[in-house]
Protein backbone atom coordinates (compact mmCIF):
# COMPACT_ATOMS: atom_id res chain seq x y z
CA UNK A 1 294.53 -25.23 84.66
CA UNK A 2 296.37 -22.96 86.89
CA UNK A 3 298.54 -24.28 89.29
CA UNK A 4 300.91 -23.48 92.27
CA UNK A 5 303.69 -22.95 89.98
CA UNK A 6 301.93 -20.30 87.63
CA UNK A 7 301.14 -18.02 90.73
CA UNK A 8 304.57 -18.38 91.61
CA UNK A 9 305.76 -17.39 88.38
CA UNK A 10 303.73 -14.39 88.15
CA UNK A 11 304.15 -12.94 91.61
CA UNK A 12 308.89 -13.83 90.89
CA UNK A 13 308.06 -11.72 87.56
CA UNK A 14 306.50 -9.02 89.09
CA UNK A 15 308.93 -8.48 91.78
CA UNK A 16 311.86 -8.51 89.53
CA UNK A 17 310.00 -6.08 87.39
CA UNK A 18 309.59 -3.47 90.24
CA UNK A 19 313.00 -3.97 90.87
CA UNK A 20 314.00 -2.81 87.43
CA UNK A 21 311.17 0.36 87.10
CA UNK A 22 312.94 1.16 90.57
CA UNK A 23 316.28 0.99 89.11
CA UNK A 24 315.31 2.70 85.80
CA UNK A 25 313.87 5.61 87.96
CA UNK A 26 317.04 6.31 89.63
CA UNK A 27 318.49 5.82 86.02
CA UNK A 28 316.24 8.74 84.44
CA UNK A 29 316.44 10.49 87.30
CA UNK A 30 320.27 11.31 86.71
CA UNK A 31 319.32 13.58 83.49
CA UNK A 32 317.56 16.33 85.48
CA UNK A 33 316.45 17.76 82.09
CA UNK A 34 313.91 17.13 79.82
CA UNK A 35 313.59 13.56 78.27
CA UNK A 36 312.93 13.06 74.48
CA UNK A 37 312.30 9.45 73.23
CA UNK A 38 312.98 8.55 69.83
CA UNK A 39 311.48 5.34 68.35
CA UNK A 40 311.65 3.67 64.70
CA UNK A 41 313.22 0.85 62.61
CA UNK A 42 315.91 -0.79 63.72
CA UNK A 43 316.93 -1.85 60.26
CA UNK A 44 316.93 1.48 58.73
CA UNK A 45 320.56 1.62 57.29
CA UNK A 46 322.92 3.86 59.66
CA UNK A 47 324.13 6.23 56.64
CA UNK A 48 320.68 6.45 55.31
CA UNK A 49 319.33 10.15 55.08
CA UNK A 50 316.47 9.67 58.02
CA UNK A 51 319.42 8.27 60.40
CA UNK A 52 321.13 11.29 59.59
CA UNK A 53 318.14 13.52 59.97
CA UNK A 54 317.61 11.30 63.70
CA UNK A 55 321.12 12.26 64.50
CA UNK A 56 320.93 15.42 63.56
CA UNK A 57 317.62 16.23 65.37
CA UNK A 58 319.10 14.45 67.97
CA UNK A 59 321.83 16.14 68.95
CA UNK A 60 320.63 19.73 68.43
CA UNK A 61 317.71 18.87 71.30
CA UNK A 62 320.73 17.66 73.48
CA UNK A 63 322.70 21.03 72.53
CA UNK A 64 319.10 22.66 74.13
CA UNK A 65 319.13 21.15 77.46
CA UNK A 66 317.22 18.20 76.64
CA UNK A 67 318.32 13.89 77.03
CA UNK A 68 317.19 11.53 74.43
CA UNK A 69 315.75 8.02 74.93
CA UNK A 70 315.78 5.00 72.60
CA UNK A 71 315.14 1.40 72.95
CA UNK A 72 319.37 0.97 71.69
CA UNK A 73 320.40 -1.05 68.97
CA UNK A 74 321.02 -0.41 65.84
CA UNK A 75 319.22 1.60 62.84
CA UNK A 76 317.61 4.92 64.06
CA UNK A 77 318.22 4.34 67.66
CA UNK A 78 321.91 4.17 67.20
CA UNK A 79 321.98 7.24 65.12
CA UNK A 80 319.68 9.16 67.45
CA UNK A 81 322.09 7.73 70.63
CA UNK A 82 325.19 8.89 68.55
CA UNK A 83 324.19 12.50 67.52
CA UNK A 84 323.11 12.72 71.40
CA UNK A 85 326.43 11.88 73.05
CA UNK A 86 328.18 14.29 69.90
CA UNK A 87 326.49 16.70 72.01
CA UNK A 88 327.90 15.21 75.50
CA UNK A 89 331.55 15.62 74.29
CA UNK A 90 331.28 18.98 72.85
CA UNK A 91 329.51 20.30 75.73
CA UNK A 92 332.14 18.55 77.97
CA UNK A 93 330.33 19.22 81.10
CA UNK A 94 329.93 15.34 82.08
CA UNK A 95 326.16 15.26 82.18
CA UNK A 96 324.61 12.05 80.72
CA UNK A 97 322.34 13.34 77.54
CA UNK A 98 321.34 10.31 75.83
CA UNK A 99 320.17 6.18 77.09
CA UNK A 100 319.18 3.45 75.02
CA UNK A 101 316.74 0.81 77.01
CA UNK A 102 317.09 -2.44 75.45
CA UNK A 103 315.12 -5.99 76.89
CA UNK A 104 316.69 -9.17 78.48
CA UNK A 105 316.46 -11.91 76.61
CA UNK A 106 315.32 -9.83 73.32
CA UNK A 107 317.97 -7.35 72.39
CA UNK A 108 321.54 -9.21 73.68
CA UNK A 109 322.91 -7.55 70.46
CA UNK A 110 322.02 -4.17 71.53
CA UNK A 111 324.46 -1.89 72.17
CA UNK A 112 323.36 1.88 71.71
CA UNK A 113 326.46 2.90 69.93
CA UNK A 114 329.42 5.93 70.11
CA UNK A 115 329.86 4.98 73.99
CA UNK A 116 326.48 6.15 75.24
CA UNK A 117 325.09 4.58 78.22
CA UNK A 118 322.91 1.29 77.97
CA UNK A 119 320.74 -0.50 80.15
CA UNK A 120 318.57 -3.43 79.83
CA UNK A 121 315.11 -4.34 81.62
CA UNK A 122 314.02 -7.70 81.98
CA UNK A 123 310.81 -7.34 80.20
CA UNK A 124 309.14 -5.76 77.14
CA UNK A 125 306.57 -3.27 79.12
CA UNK A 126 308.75 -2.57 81.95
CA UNK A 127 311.38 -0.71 79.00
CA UNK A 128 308.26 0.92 77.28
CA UNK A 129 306.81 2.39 80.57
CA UNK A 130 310.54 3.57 81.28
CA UNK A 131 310.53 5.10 77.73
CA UNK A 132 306.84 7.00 77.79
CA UNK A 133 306.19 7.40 81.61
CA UNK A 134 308.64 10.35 81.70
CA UNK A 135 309.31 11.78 78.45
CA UNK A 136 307.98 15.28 77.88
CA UNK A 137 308.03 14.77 73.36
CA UNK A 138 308.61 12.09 71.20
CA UNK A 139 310.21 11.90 67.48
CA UNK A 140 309.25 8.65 66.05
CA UNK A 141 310.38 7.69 62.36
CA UNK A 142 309.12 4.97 60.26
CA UNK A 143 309.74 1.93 61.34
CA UNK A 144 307.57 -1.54 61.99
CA UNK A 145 305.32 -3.55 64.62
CA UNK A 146 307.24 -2.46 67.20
CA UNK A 147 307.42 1.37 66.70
CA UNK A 148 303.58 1.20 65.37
CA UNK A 149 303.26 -0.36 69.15
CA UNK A 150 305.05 2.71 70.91
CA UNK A 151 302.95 5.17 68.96
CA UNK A 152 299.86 3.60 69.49
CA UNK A 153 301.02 2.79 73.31
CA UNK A 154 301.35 6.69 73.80
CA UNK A 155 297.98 7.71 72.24
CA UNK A 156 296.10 5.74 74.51
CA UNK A 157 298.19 6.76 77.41
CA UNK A 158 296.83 10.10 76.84
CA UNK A 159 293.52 9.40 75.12
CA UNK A 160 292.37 7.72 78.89
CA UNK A 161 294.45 11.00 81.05
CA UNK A 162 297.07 8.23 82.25
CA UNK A 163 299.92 10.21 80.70
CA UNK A 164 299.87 14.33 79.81
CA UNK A 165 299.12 15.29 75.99
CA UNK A 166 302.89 15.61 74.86
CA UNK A 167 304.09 16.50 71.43
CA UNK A 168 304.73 13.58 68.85
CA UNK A 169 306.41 14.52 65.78
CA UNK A 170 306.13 11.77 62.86
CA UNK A 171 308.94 11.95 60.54
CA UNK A 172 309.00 11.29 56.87
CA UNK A 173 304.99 12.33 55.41
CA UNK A 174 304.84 9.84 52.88
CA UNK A 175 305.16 7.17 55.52
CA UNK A 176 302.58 8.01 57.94
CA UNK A 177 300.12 9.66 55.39
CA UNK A 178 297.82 6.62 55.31
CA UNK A 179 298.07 5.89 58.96
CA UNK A 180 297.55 9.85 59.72
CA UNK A 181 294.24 9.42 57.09
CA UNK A 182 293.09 6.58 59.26
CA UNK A 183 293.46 8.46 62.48
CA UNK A 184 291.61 11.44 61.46
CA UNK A 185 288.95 9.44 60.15
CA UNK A 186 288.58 7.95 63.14
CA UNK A 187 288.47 11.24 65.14
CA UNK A 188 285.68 12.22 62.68
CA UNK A 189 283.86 9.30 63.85
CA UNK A 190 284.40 9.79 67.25
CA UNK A 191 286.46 7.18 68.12
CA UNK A 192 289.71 9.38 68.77
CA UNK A 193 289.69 12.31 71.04
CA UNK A 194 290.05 15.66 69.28
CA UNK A 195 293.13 16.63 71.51
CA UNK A 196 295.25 13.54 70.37
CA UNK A 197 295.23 13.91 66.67
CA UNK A 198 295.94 17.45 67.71
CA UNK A 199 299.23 16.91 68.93
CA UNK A 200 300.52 15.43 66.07
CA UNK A 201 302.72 16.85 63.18
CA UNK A 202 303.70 15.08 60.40
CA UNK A 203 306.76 16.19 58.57
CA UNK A 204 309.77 15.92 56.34
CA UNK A 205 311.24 19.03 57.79
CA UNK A 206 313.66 18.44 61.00
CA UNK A 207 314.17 22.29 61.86
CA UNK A 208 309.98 22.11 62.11
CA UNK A 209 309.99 19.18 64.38
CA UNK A 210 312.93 20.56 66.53
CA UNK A 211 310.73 24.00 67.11
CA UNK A 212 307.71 22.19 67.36
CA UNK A 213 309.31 19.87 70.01
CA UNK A 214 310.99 22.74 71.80
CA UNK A 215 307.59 25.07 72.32
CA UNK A 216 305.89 21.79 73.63
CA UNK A 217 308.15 20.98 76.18
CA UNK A 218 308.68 24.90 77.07
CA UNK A 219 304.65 24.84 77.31
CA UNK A 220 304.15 22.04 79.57
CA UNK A 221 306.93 23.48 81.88
């Protein structure tokens, strides 16, 4: 039965949420440049070779003018926040390139590394809308429920014209191929727009998702 106390509940946790979309604006809109978001496991090991390719990736879009978003924490958002800010000391011009996003209550252990900024929102959907609503590409490397979530949160974004078609880059083929065989099935069968599955690339290559990632952001500019 609802009661009194539920309505109050709701309306408290939807104030507090504008609050912190407000606050997150103001937070994004610091960068000025384009935003890339990177998502994936936070349990992938830190030395591992797709960390290092995240990194890497990472801080050669920063190099380029762009800022790189992550939920924080550890795994491939830590090595995607670290090869960003790399790029913030050697450029030594003080602009903020990188953010990690983490949520109250969920991820009091993140930190997003190497001194890079960190903020936290106070619920799950008010960091993802932060993440997507804004970001002109996004890298995402294997990882679990959570990143299939983000993925999957983006595609319908643009499937139903709430969010422009964007580039998404899916690293490491062997991963995603079954996924990426469901998917186009599905577009075969009508049940996925054409235009999404179009603006996907798979690969293993992280020069070929770094071009591919530059021309779609210098497209939809």
């Amino acid at each position: 039965m609802i009661c009194t106390k539920d309505i109050f509940k709701v309306f408290w946790g939807y104030q507090r949420a504008a609050f912190f979309v407000v606050r997150g604006i103001f937070v994004l809109a610091r960068f000025k440049m384009p935003l890339v978001a990177f998502f994936g496991g936070k349990s992938m090991p830190h030395e591992g070779l797709l960390a290092r390719q995240a990194s890497d990736l990472a801080y050669r879009l920063a190099i380029e003018g762009c800022a790189i978003l992550t939920g924080g924490g550890p795994g491939l958002m830590q090595a995607a926040n670290c090869g960003a800010q790399k790029a913030v000391q050697e450029k030594g011009d003080g602009k903020p390139r990188t953010l990690g996003i983490g949520v109250d209550d969920l991820d009091l252990s993140f930190t997003s590394g190497c001194d890079s900024p960190f903020i936290r929102a106070p619920y799950f959907y008010v960091r993802k809308w932060l993440l997507i609503n804004y970001t002109e590409a996004f890298i995402i490397f294997p990882g679990g429920i959570g990143t299939v979530d983000e993925l999957f949160e983006v595609l319908n974004l643009m499937k139903v014209g709430t969010l422009p078609l964007r580039p998404i880059v899916l690293v490491g083929v062997a991963f995603w191929e079954p996924l990426m065989a469901w998917v186009k099935h599905s577009t075969k069968l009508g049940y996925i727009p054409e235009r999404c599955d179009d603006m996907i690339m798979v690969t293993d290559d992280p020069e070929e998702a770094f071009k591919y990632v530059m021309r779609g952001i210098q497209r939809g500019r």
